[in-house]
Protein backbone atom coordinates (compact mmCIF):
# COMPACT_ATOMS: atom_id res chain seq x y z
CA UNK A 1 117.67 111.34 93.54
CA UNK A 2 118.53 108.21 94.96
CA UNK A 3 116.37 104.73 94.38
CA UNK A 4 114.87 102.65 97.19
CA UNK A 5 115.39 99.14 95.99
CA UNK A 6 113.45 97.19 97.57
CA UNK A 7 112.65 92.91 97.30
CA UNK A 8 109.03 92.18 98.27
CA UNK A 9 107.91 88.58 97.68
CA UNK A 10 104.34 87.65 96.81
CA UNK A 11 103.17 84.67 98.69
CA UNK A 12 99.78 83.09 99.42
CA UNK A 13 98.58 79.20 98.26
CA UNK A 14 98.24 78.11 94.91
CA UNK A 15 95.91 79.37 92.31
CA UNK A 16 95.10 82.57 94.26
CA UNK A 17 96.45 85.19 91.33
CA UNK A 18 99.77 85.69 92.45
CA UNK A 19 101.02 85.39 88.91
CA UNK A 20 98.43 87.25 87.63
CA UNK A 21 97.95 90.52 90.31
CA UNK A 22 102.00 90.91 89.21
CA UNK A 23 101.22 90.84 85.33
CA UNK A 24 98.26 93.51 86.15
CA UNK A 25 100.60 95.68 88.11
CA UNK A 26 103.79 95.22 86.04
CA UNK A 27 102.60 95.37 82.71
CA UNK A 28 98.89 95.99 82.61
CA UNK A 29 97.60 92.74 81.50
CA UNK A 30 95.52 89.81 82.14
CA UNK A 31 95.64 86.38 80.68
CA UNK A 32 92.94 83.31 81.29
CA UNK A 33 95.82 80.88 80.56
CA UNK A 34 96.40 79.44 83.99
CA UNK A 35 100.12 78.72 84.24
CA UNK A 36 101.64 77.18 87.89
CA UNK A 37 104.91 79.23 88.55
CA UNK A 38 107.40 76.92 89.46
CA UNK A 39 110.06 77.80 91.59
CA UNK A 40 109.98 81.86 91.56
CA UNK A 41 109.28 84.41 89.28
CA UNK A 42 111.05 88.15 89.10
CA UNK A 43 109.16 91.14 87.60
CA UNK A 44 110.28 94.99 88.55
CA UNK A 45 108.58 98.02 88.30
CA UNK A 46 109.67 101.51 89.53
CA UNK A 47 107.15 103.46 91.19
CA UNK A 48 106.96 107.27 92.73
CA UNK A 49 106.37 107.81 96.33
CA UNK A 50 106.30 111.11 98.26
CA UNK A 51 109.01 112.65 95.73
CA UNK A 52 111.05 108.99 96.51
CA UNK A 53 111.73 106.61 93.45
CA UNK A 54 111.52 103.23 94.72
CA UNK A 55 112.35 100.08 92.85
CA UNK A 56 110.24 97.15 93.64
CA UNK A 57 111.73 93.73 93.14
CA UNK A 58 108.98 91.61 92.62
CA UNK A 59 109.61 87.66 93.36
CA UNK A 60 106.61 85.38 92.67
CA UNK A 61 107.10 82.73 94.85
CA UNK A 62 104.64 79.31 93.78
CA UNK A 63 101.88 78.91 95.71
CA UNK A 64 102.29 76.71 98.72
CA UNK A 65 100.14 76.55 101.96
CA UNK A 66 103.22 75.77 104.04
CA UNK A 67 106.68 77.01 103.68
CA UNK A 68 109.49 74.40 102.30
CA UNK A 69 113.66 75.20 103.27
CA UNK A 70 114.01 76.34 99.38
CA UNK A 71 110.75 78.94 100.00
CA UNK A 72 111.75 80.23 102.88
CA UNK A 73 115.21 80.96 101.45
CA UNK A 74 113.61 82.64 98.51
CA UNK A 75 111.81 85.00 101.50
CA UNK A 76 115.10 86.20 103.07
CA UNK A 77 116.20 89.91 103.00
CA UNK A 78 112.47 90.82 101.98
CA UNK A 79 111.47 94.47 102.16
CA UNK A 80 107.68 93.42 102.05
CA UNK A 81 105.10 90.70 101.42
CA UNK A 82 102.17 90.98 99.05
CA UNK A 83 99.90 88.47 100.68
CA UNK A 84 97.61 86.98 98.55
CA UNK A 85 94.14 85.21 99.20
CA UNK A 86 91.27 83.87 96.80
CA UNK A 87 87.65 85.43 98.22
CA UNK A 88 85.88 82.48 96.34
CA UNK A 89 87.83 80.16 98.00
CA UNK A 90 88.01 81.41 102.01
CA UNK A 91 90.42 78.69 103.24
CA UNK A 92 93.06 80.44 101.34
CA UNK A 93 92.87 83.63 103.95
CA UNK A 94 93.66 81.12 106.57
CA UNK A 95 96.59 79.96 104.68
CA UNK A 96 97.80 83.20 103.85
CA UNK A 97 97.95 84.07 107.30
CA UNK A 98 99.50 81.19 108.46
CA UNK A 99 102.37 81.86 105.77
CA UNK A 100 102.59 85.27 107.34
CA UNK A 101 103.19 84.28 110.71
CA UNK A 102 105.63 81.62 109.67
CA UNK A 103 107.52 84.40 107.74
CA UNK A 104 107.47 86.81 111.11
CA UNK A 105 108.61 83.67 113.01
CA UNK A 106 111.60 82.66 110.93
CA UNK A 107 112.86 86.57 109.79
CA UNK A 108 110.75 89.08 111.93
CA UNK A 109 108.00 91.32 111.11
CA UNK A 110 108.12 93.47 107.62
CA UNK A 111 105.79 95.33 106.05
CA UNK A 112 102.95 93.94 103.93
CA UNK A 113 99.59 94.35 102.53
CA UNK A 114 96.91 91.61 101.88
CA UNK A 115 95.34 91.56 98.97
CA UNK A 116 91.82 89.33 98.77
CA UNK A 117 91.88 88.23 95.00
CA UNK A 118 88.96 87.53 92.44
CA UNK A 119 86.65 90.39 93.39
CA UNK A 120 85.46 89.92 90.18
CA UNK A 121 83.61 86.57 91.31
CA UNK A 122 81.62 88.75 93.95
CA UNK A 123 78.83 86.37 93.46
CA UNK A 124 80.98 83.11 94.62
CA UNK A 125 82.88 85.44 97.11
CA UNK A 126 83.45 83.20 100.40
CA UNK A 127 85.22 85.81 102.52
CA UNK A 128 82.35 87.53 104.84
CA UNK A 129 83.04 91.24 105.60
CA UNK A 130 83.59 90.45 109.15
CA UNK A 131 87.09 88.35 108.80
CA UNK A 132 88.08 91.19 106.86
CA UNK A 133 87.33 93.60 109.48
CA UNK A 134 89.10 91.82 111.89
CA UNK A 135 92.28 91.67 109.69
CA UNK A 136 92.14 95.55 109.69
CA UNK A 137 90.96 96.11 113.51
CA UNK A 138 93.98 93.54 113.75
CA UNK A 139 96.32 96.67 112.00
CA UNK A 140 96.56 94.65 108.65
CA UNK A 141 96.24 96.65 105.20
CA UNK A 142 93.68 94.49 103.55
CA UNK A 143 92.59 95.44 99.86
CA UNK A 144 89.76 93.85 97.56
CA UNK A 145 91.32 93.50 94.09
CA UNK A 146 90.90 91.61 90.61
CA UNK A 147 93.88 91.15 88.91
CA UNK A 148 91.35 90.01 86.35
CA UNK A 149 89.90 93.64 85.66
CA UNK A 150 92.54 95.39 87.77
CA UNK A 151 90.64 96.54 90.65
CA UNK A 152 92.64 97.70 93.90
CA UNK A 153 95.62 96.14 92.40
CA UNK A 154 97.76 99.16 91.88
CA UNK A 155 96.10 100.89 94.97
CA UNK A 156 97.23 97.84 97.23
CA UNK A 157 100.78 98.09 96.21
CA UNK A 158 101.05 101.62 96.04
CA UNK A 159 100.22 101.06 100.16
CA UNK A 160 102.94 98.68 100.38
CA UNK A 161 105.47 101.12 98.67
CA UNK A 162 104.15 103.84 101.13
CA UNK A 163 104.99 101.64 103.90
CA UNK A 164 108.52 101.19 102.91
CA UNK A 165 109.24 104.76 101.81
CA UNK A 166 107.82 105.61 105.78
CA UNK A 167 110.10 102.93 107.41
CA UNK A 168 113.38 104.19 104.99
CA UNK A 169 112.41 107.55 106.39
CA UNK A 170 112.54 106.56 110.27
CA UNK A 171 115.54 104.63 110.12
């Protein structure tokens, strides 16, 4: 059986749990140690889909809220985005989908998922329902997830890897 290899960068500002939703879905684990990636990260983790291994390529890119030359190169030839946003802190949404849309500008549309972070704070949680609605009425895959405890985490990329196992299989 052939592998889909596939690069899918995980973007979103700084301090969301970019780092951290990776560590949960790689290799089960959470830490409280809050460490900045600098630069980019690289974590891989095969997965089946439909009957269809598919290799994903994981690059942590650091959290930004606008995209530099050097991010932006670390974004070409991307499969997917995990799009990450911090529900206790709802200006990070907006930034997320900012970085999104200068992502579609500068390499076209891909497939991605967006993951709303830190469900595990539901009592600080800053995202109301209805911006998440939109998102979806909008056609966006939107999940609620805690790296922390590992809610939605595996389910949200699981979608992603759906989505590019789908595309593979109408081109």
């Amino acid at each position: 059986m052939d592998v889909l290899t596939c690069k899918i960068c995980i973007v979103g500002d700084f301090a969301v749990g970019k780092t951290s939703t990776v560590a949960r879905f790689v290799h089960n684990v959470f830490s409280e140690k809050y460490l900045t990636t600098v630069g980019v990260k690289i974590d891989t983790r095969k997965l089946s889909v439909d009957g269809a291994e598919i290799k994903m390529i994981i690059w942590d890119i650091a959290g930004t809220d606008r995209f530099s030359a050097v991010e932006f190169s670390y974004l070409r030839g991307a499969s997917g985005y995990l799009v990450v946003a911090d529900g206790s802190r709802s200006h990070t949404l907006d930034v997320a989908e900012r970085l999104v849309q200068e992502a579609r500008e500068r390499y076209g549309a891909v497939p991605q998922v967006f993951l709303i972070n830190k469900f595990d704070l539901q009592d600080e949680w800053e995202v109301p329902d209805e911006r998440v609605e939109q998102l979806r009425d909008g056609g966006e895959s939107v999940f609620l997830t805690s790296a922390k405890s590992g809610v939605c985490v595996d389910e949200a990329i699981h979608a992603l890897a759906d989505m590019l196992v789908a595309q593979q299989g109408d081109q």
